[in-house]
Every structure is written in C-alpha cells, then in structure tokens.
Protein backbone atom coordinates (compact mmCIF):
# COMPACT_ATOMS: atom_id res chain seq x y z
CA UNK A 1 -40.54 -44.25 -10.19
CA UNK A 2 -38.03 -44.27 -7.38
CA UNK A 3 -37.47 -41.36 -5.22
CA UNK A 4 -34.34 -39.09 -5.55
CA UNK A 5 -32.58 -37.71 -2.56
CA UNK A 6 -31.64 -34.22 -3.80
CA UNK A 7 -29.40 -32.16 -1.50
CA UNK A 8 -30.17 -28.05 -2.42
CA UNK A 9 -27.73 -25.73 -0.63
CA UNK A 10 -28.87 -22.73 -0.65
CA UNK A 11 -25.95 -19.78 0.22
CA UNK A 12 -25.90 -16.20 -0.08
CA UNK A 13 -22.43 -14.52 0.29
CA UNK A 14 -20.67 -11.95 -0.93
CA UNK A 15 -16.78 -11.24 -0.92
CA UNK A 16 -14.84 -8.36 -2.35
CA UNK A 17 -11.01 -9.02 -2.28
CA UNK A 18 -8.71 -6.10 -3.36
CA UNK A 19 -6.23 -8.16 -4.51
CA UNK A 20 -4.57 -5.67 -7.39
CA UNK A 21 -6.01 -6.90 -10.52
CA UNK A 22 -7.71 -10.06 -9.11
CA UNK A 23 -11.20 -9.74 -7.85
CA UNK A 24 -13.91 -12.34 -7.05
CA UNK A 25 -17.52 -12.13 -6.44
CA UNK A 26 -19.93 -14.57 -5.44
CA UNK A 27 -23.57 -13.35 -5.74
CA UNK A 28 -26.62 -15.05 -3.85
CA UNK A 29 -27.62 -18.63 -5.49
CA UNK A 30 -29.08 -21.90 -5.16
CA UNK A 31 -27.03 -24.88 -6.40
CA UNK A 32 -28.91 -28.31 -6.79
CA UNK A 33 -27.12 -31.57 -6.75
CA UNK A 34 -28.27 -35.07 -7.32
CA UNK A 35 -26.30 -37.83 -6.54
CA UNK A 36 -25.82 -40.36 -9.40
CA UNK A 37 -25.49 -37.52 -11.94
CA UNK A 38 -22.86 -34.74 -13.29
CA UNK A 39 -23.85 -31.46 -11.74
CA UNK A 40 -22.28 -28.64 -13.08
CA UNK A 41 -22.67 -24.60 -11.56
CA UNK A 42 -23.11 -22.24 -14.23
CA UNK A 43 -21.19 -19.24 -14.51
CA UNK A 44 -22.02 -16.13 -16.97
CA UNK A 45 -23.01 -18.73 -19.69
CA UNK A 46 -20.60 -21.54 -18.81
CA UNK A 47 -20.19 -24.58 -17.01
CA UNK A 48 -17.82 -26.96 -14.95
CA UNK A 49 -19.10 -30.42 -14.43
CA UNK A 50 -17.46 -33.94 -13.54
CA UNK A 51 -17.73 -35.17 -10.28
CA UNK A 52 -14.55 -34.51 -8.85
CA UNK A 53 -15.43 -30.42 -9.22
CA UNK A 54 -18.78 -31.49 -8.07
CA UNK A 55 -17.75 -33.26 -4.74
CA UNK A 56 -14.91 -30.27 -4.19
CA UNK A 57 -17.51 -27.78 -4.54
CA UNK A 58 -20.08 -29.48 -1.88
CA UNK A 59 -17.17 -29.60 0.24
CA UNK A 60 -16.44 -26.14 -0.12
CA UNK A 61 -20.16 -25.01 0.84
CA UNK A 62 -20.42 -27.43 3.44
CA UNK A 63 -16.85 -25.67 5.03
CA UNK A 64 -17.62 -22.38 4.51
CA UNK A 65 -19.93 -21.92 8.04
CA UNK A 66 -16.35 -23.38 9.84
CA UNK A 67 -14.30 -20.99 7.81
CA UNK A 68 -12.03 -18.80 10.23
CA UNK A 69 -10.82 -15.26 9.49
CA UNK A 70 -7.35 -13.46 9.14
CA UNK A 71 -7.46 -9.56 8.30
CA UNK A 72 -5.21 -7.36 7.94
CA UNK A 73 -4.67 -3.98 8.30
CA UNK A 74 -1.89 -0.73 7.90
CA UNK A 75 -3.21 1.80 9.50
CA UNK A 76 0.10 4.20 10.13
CA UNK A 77 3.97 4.41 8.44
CA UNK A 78 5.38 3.20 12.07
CA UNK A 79 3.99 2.08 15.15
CA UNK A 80 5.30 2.52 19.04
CA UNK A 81 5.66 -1.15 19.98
CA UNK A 82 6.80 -0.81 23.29
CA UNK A 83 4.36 1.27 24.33
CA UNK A 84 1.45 -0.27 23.04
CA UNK A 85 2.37 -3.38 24.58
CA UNK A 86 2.08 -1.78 28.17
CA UNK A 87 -1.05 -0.27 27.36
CA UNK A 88 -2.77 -3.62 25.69
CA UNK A 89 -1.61 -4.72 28.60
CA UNK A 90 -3.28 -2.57 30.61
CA UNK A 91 -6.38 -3.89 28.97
CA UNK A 92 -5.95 -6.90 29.91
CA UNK A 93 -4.18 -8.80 26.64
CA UNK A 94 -1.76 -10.92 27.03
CA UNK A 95 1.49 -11.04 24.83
CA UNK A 96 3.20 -13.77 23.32
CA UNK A 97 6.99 -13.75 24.73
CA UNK A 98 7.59 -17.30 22.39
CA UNK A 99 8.85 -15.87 19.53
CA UNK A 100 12.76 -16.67 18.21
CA UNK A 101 14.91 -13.36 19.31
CA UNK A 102 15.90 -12.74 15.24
CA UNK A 103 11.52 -12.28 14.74
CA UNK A 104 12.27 -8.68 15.84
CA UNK A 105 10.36 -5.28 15.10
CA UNK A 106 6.78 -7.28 16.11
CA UNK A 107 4.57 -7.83 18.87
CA UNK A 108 1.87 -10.85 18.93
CA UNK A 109 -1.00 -10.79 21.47
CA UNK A 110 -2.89 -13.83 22.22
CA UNK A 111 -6.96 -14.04 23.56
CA UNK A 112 -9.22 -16.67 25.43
CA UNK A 113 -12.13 -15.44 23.75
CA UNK A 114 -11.97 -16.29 19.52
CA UNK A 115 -14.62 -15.69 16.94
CA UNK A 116 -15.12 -19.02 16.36
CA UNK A 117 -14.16 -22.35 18.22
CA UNK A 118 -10.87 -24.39 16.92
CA UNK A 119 -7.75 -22.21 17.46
CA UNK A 120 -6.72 -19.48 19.99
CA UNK A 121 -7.25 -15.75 18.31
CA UNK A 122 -3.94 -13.91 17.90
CA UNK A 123 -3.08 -10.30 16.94
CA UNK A 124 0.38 -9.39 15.01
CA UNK A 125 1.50 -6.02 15.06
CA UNK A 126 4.67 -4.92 12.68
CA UNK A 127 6.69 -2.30 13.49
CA UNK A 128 6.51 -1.13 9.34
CA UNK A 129 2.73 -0.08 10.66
CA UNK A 130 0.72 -3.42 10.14
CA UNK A 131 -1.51 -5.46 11.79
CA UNK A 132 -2.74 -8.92 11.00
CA UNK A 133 -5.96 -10.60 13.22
CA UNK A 134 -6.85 -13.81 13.63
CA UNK A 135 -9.87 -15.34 14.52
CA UNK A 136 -10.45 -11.93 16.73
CA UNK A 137 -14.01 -11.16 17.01
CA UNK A 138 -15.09 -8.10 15.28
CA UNK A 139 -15.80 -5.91 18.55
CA UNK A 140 -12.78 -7.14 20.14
CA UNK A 141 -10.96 -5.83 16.59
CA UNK A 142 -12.47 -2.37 16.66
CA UNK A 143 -11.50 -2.02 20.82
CA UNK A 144 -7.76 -2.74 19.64
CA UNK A 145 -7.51 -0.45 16.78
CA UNK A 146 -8.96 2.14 18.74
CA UNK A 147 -6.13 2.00 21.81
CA UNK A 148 -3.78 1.32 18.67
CA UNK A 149 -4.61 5.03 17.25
CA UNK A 150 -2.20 6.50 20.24
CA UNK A 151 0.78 4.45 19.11
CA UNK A 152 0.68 5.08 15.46
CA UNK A 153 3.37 7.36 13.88
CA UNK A 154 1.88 9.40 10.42
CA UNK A 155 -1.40 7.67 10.43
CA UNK A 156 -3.51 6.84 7.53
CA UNK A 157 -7.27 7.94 6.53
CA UNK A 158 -9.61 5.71 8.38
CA UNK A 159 -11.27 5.26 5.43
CA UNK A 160 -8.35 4.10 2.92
CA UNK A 161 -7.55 1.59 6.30
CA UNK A 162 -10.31 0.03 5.90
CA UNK A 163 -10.56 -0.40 2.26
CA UNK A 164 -6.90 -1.80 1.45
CA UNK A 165 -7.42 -4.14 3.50
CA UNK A 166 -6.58 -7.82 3.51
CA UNK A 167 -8.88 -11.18 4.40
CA UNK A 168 -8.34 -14.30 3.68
CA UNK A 169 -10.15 -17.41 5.42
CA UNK A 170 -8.57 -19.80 7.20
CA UNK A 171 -9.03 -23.26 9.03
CA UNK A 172 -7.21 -25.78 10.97
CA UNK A 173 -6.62 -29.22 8.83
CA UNK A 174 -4.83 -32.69 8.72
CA UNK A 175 -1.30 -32.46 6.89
CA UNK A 176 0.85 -29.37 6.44
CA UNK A 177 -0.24 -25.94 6.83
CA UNK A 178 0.25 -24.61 2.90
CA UNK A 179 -2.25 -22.01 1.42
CA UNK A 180 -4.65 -24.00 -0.98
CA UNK A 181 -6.78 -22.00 -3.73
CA UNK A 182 -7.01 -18.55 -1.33
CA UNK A 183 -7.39 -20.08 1.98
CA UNK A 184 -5.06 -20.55 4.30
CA UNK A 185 -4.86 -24.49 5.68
CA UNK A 186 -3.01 -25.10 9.18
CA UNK A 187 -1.84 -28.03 10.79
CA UNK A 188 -3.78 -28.96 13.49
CA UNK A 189 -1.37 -31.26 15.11
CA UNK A 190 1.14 -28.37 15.79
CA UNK A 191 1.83 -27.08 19.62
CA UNK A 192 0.87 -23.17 20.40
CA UNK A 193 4.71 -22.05 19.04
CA UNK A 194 5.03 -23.79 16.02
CA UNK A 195 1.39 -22.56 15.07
CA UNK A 196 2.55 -18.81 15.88
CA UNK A 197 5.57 -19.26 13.83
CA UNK A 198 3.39 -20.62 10.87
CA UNK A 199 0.68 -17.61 11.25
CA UNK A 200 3.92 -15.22 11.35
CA UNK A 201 5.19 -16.18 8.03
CA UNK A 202 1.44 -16.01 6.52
CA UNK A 203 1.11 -12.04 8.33
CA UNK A 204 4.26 -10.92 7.20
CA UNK A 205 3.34 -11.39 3.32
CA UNK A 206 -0.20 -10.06 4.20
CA UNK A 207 1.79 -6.89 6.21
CA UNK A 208 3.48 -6.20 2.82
CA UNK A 209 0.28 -6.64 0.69
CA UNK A 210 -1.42 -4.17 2.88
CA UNK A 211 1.40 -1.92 2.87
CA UNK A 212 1.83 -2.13 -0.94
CA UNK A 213 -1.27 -1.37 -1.41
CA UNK A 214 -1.61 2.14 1.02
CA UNK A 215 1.79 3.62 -1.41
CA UNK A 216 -0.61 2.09 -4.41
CA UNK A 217 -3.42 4.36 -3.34
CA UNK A 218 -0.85 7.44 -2.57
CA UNK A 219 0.87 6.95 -6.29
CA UNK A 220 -2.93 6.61 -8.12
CA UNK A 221 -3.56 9.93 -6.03
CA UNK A 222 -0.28 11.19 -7.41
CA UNK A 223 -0.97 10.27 -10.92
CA UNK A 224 -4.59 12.20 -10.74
CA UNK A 225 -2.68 15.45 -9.60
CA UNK A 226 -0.28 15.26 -12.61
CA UNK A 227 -2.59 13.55 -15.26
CA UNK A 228 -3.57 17.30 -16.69
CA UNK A 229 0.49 18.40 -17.16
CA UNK A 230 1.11 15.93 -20.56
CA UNK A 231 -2.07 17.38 -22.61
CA UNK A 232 -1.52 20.67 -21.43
CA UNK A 233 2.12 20.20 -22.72
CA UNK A 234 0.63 19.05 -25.53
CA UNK A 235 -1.88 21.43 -26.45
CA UNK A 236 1.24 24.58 -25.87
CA UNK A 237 -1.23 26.18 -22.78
CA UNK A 238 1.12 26.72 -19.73
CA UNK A 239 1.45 24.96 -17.09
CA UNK A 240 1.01 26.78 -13.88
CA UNK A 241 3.24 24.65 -11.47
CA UNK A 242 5.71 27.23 -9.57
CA UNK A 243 9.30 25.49 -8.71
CA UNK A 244 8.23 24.93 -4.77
CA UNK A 245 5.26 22.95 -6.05
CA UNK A 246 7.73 20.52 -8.52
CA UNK A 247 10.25 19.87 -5.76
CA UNK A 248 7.45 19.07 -3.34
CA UNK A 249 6.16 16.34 -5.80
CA UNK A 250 9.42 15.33 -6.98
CA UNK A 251 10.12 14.91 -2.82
CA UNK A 252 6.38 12.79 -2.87
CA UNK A 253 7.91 10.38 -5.34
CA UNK A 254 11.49 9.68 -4.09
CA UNK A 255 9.75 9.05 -0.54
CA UNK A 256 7.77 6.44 -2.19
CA UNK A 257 10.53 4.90 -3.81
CA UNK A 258 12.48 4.75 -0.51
CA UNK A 259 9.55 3.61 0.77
CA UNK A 260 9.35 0.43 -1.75
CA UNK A 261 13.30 0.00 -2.35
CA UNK A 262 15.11 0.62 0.07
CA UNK A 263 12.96 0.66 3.62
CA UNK A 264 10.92 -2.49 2.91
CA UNK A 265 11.32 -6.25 2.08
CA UNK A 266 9.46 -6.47 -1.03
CA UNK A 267 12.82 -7.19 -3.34
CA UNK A 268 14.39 -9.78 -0.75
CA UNK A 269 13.46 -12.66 1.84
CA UNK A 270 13.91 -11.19 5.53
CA UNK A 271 16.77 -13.18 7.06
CA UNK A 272 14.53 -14.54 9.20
CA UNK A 273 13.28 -17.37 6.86
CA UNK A 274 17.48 -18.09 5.53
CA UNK A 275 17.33 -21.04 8.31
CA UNK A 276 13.70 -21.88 8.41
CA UNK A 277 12.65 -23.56 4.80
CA UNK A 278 9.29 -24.77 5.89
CA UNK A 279 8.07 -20.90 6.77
CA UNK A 280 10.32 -19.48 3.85
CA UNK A 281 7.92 -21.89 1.53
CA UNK A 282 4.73 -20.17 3.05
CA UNK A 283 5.88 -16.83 3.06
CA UNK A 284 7.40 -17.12 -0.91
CA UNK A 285 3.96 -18.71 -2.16
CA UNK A 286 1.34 -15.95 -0.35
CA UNK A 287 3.84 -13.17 -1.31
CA UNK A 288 2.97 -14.45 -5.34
CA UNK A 289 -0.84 -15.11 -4.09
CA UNK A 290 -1.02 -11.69 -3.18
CA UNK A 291 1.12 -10.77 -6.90
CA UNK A 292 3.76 -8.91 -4.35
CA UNK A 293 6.14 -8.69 -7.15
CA UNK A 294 4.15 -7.96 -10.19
CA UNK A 295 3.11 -5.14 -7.84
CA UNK A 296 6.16 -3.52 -6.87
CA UNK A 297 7.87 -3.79 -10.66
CA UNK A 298 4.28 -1.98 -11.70
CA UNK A 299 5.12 0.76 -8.84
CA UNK A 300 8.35 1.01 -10.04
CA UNK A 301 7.46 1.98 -13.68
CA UNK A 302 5.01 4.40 -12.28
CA UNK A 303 7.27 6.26 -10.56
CA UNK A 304 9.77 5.82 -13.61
CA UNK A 305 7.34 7.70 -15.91
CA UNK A 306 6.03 10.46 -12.97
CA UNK A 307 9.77 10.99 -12.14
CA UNK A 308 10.73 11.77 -15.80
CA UNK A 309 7.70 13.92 -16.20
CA UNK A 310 8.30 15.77 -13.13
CA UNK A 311 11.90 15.83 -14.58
CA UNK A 312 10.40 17.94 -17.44
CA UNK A 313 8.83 20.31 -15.66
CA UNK A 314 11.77 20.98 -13.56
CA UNK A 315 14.20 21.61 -16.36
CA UNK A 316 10.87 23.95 -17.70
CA UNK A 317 11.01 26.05 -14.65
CA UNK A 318 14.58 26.01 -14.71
CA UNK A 319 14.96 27.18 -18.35
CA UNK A 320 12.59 29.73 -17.59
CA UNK A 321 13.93 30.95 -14.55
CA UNK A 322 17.38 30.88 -16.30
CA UNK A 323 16.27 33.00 -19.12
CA UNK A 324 14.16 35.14 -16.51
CA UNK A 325 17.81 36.15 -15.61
CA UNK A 326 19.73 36.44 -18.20
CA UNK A 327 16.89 39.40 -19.13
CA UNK A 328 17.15 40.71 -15.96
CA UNK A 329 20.80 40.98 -16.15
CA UNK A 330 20.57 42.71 -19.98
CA UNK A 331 18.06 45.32 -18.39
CA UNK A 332 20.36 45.67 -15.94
CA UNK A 333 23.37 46.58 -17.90
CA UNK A 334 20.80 48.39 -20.43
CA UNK A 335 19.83 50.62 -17.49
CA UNK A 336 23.63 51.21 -16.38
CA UNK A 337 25.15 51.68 -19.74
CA UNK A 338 22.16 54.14 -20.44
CA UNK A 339 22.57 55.77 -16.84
CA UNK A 340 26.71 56.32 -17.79
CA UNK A 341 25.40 57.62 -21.29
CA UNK A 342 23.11 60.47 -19.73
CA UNK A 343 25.51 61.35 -16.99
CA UNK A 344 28.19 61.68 -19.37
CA UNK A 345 25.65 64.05 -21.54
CA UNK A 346 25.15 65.76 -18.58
CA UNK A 347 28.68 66.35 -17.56
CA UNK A 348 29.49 67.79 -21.18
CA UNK A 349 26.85 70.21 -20.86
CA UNK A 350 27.53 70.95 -17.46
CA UNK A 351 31.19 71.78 -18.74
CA UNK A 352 29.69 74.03 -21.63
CA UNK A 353 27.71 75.75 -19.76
CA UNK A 354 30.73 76.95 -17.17
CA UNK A 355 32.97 77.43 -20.06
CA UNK A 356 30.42 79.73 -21.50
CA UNK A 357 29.71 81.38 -18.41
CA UNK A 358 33.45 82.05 -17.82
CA UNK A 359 34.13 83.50 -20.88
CA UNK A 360 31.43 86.19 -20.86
CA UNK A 361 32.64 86.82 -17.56
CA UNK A 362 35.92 87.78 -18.94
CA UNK A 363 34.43 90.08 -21.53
C-alpha cells in the first residue's frame, strides 16, 4: 500500500467578537487533511467539503500565526488632543503631521517597535473619544491608555472599555486593500501616507462601532431601570417615581439621542470621503460589517418606546400634581368661606350681646 502524506494542523484559539448580534467562536480542534481527497470540517453536526473550501481553509490556518491586530477602544465622550499630543510626546512618540488638513478632530502616532514584523504600528485617536491601535504591542497599549486617562473628558468604566471593544485582524497583501470575510487586507505596495489614509478610513468606522456600542450599553442600563414601570402599570400598584426622577431620565434619553443624531456621523458620510472614492468604499463596507446602521435604527426605536413611556409617567405626575391642586385650592376656599361663615356668626352675636347689654342698661 502506498504511503499517504497527511498534513494535521492542530490549533487552539478562541475569539469573542461583540459585534451586536453577530458572534463567532472557534473552540480548540484538530483538522486532518489528505491530499487527493474531499476534506470537510464538521460543525455542530454539519459539514463543508469541496476542495476549494478545503484549500481556503488551510490557507486560513496556515495565515493565522502572520495575522496582525487592530483594536479599538472609547474610553471617554471627548478627548484633549492637543494636550495629549505634547505629553505622548513627552514619552517619546512620534506623531504623524501627513494627514490632509480636512482629516481634522484626530491625532495619529506612529512607533519603531510593532507587535509583529511587516508594517509600522500606528495609534489613532478621535476627538469623539476613540482610539484605534495597530499592530501596537500589548504593553506598549496599556502605557498609552494609561497617560491617555489625563486627557479624557467624562470617562467611561474601565471595565465596559474593555469589553465593547473592537478587533479585527489584519495583514498586508498583493492587490487593493478591501476588508475580505472580517479581516482587514492592505496593499502592500502603498508608501507610509497612502497606507495611513487607508487605516484612517478602516478606524473611523471602528471609532463609531465602539462608540455605538458604549450608548448601547448606557440604553440596555436604561431599559433595566424602567423595565418594572409597564407591569406595575399594569398590575394598578403605584409607581413611586417623583417628577425630579422622570425629568432626569427623560434628560438621560434626549442626551442619547443627541448623542446618535445629531453629534455623530452615523446617518451621513463625513465630508472627508465626498472627494476620495477609494477610502469612501472602505469606510461604507466596514460601517455595514460592523451592522452600523441596523444599529442605530434599533437605538432609535429604543429610545422611541422609553421616550413614550417616560412620556406616560410624566403626564401621570402631572395629572396628579394637577389634581393635588385643584384640592388644595377647594380646601382652601373651604377653609375661607368657612372662616367668613364663623366670623360673621361671631359678629351677630357679638352685636346681640351689646344690644342686650344696652338695653338693660337703660332699664
């Protein structure tokens, strides 16, 4: 019998994206494939052969050790850009003056030292309170964030940071720069600016996926306050919300809207990209990778249904408070009409009395 070369990768990995209803995970397995023959990888029960899928997926396993990594991060509603590029520079990071002059409202740092071999690390930082690494080793990352903590403006919880966050990998290929099935492809045949430029149009969707999904967390937290007002409603027990506490969640939810209508570019392109197709086409296709606009119109009914409820309870509080009055102002009159009533009794007696008085005087 003639021998077989059989090639066993062996990988263990495991990834956890959150991407707002899309997840992946990819648990620790061992995939044999001999040549000459469909392989197929099963998956909860089923299976993808043909050799095409076969040769793709070898490729991908075979990549996945040269893989390169962009993450991003919103840590705070606004950060001090000016400042923070004096004291990264301080540090000794240097920043990258190459930008066009209409790429305002960011600052982009450039290191020697990368993760990994094949393209320059770079760090964007957005003025909307966003940052987007690549190819930054992880100690270098945490060093940054921490001098990044003294130039943030209504910073978030470290620990909501860190889970909304945003990675996808990365490498440096023949062709143009696109993003292919999750991962972001670049040219390699570009010069240093044109490969910013390219890595600015992917950070900016990512800044607005990370962003998104920080006012996501706040309106799920928002929701859980509020959940037990509709069966309370419901079930006739009062609800013990005083008018201060309605206004300050009806203020909660208007800032959120501003927030995602108004102070934002999730409905519209920047202008940046009007002139610039090639970056526009990157931008437009991670924007619906990341579902950027099933996201917001999702927000948007959200708030919708929160603001009529809190609506409700307004007009509740204000009926109640109305008709709080209106009793108040009956007792009042009852009080005064009474008070008139007794000091008219009073004066008639009074005036009997003397009359009285007078007339056994006379006698």
């Amino acid at each position: 019998m003639k021998r077989e070369d059989v090639i066993r990768f062996e990988f263990g990995c495991c990834v956890q994206k959150n991407l707002k209803n899309r997840s992946w995970e990819t648990n620790s397995e061992a995939v044999t494939i001999i040549p000459g023959k469909d392989s197929s990888l099963d998956q909860g029960g089923g299976s993808v052969g043909g050799e095409d899928q076969s040769e793709q997926s070898q490729w991908d396993l075979l990549t996945d050790w040269d893989l390169m990594h962009c993450t991003a991060f919103a840590t705070a509603d606004e950060y001090h850009l000016g400042s923070l590029s004096q004291d990264l520079a301080s540090h000794g990071y240097v920043e990258v003056t190459s930008l066009p002059r209409d790429a305002a409202n960011i600052l982009v740092i450039g290191m020697e030292n990368s993760a990994k071999e094949g393209d320059p690390g770079t760090i964007f930082f957005f003025r909307e309170g966003a940052a987007v690494f690549w190819n930054v080793k992880d100690k270098t990352m945490k060093h940054v964030m921490q001098v990044l903590e003294k130039h943030e403006i209504q910073p978030y919880e470290i620990a909501l940071v860190h889970w909304e966050n945003e990675e996808l990998n990365y490498s440096k290929t023949e062709g143009q720069s696109k993003l292919h099935r999750g991962e972001i492809r670049l040219n390699s045949e570009l010069d240093l600016e044109d490969a910013i430029l390219e890595k600015f149009a992917f950070s900016n969707a990512l800044c607005l996926s990370v962003k998104l999904a920080i006012w996501e967390a706040a309106l799920d937290k928002f929701v859980e306050s509020i959940q037990s007002i509709p069966e309370a409603l419901k079930a006739g027990k009062k609800v013990k919300l005083s008018h201060e506490e309605v206004m300050q969640k009806m203020g909660e939810l208007f800032a959120l809207r501003h927030h995602i209508n108004l102070s934002s570019d999730f409905l519209i392109t920047p202008d940046f990209y009007w002139d610039r197709e090639n970056l526009e086409e990157l931008y437009d296709k991670t924007c619906r990778f990341l579902s950027i606009t099933r996201r917001v119109k999702v927000m948007n009914e959200k708030l919708q249904h929160c603001m009529a409820l809190t609506d409700l309870m307004r007009n509740h509080l204000t009926e109640k408070r109305t008709l709080r009055l209106e009793w108040m102002i009956v007792i009042l009159i009852t009080i005064e009409c009474t008070a008139g009533v007794l000091l008219e009794y009073r004066s008639s007696i009074s005036g009997t009395y003397t009359k009285d008085y007078a007339t056994c005087g006379h006698r």
